[in-house]
Protein backbone atom coordinates (compact mmCIF):
# COMPACT_ATOMS: atom_id res chain seq x y z
CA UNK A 1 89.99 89.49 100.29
CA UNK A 2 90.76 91.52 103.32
CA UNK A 3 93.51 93.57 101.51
CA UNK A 4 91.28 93.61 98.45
CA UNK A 5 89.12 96.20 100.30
CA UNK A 6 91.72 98.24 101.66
CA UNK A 7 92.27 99.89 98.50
CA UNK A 8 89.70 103.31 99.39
CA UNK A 9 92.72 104.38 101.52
CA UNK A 10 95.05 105.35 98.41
CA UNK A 11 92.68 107.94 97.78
CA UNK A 12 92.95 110.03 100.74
CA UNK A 13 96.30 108.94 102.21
CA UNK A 14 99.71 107.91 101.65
CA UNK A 15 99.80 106.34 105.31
CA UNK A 16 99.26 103.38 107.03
CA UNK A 17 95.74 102.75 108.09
CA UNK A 18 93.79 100.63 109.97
CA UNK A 19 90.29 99.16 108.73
CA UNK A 20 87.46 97.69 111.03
CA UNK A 21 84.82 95.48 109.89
CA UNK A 22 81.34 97.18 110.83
CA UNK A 23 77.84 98.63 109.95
CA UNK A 24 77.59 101.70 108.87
CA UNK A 25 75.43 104.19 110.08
CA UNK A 26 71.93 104.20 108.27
CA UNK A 27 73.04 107.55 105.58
CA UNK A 28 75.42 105.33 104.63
CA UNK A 29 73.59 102.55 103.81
CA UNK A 30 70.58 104.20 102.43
CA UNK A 31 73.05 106.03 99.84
CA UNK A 32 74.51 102.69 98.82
CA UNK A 33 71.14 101.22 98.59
CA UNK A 34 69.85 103.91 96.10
CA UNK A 35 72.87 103.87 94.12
CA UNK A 36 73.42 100.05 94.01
CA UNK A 37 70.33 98.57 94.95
CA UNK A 38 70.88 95.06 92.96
CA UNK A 39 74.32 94.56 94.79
CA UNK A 40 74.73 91.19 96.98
CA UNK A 41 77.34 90.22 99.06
CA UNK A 42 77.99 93.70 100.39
CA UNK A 43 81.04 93.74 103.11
CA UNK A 44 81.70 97.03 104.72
CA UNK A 45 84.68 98.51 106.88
CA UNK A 46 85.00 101.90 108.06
CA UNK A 47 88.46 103.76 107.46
CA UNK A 48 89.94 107.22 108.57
CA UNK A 49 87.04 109.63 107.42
CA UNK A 50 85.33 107.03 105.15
CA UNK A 51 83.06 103.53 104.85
CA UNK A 52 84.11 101.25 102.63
CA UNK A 53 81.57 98.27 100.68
CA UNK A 54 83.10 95.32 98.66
CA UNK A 55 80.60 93.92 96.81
CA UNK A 56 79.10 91.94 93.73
CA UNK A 57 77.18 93.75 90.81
CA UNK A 58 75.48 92.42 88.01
CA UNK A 59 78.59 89.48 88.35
CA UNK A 60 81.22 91.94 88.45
CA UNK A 61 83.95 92.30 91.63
CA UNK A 62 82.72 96.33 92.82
CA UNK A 63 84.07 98.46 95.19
CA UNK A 64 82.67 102.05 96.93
CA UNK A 65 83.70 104.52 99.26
CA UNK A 66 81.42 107.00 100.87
CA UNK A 67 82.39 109.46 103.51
CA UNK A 68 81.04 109.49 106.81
CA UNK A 69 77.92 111.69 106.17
CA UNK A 70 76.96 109.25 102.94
CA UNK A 71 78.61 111.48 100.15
CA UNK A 72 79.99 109.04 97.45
CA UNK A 73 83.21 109.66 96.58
CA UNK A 74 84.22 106.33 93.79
CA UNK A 75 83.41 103.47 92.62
CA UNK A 76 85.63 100.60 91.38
CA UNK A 77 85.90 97.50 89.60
CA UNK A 78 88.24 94.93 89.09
CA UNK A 79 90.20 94.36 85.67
CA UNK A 80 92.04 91.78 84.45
CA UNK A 81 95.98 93.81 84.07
CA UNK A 82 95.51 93.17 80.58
CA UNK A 83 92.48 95.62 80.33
CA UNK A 84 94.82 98.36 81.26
CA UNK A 85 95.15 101.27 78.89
CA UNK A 86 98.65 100.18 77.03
CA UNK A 87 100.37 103.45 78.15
CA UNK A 88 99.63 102.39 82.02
CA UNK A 89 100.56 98.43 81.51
CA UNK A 90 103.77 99.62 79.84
CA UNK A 91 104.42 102.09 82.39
CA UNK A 92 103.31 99.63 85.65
CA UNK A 93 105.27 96.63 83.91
CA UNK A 94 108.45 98.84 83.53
CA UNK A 95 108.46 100.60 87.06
CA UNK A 96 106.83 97.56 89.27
CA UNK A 97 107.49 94.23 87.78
CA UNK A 98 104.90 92.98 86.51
CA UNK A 99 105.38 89.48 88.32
CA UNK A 100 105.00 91.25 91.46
CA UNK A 101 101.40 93.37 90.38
CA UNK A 102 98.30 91.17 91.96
CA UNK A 103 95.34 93.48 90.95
CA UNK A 104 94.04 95.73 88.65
CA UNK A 105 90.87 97.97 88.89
CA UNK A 106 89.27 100.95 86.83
CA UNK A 107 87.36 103.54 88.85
CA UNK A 108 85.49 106.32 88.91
CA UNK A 109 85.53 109.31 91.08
CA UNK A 110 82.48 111.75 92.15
CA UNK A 111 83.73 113.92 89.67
CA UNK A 112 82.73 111.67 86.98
CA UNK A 113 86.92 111.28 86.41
CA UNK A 114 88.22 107.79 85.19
CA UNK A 115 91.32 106.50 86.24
CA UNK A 116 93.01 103.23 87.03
CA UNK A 117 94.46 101.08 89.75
CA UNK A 118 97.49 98.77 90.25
CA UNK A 119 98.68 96.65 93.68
CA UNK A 120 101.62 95.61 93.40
CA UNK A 121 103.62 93.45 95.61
CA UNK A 122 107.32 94.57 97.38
CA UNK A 123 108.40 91.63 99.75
CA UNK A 124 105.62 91.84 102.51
CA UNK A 125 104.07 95.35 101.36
CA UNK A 126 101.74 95.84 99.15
CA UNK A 127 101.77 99.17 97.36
CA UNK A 128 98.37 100.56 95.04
CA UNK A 129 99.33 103.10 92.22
CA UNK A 130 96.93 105.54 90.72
CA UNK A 131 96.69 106.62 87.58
CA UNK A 132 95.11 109.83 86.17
CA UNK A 133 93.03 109.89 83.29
CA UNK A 134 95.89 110.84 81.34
CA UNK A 135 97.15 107.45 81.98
CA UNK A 136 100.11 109.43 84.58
CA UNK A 137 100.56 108.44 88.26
CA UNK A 138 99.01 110.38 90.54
CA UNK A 139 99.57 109.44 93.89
CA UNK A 140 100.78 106.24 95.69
CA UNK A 141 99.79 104.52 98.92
CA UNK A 142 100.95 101.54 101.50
CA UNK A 143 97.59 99.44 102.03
CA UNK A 144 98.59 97.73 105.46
């Protein structure tokens, strides 16, 4: 589960980074609150220049990162790799095999842009892959 909420840092870095369980500061918290009031089971950590909450929502796996002021910046939730769009489970499958992928999440961004999520597994690291809403990677991260 740890590792599970690690994967805020892709966005903003391609470097290892350390997260620390915590309690945000109240801006935080109020703008999670208005935007996901019926959430339980809310876990935060705080990351380089962010917060992140892992939480439940209506039964569904969620995920949010705000930056330190309370801005949102995307939400996520977990997919089965089968709900992939076919273009990115073809192109994930062929690149990373797909033995080795262990999640699978669609989010959206501030922007209101849609994209999707892979983790995949290399011997001990575990590498997340973003992909555009064109279905084309974007960027790639180490989650630690």
């Amino acid at each position: 589960m740890k590792g599970i909420k690690l994967f805020h840092l892709i966005f903003f870095s391609s470097v290892f980074l350390r997260v620390h369980a915590i309690d945000p500061p109240q801006a935080i918290t109020a703008a999670f609150a208005a935007r996901y009031s019926a959430a339980a089971q809310v876990n935060w950590e705080k990351a380089t220049g962010m917060y992140l909450a892992a939480f439940t929502l209506n039964g569904k796996s969620m995920k949010a990162a705000f930056k330190n002021d309370g801005t949102f910046l995307r939400e996520e939730m977990l997919i089965a790799f089968g709900q992939l769009p076919e273009a990115v489970r073809k192109d994930a499958a062929q690149r990373f095999n797909e033995s080795k992928i262990t999640e699978a999440a669609k989010f959206i961004d501030a922007a209101g842009m849609t994209g999707y999520r892979i983790r995949y597994s290399n011997g001990n690291t575990r590498v997340d892959v973003m992909y555009n809403d064109q279905n084309k990677i974007f960027q790639r991260a180490i989650v630690e």
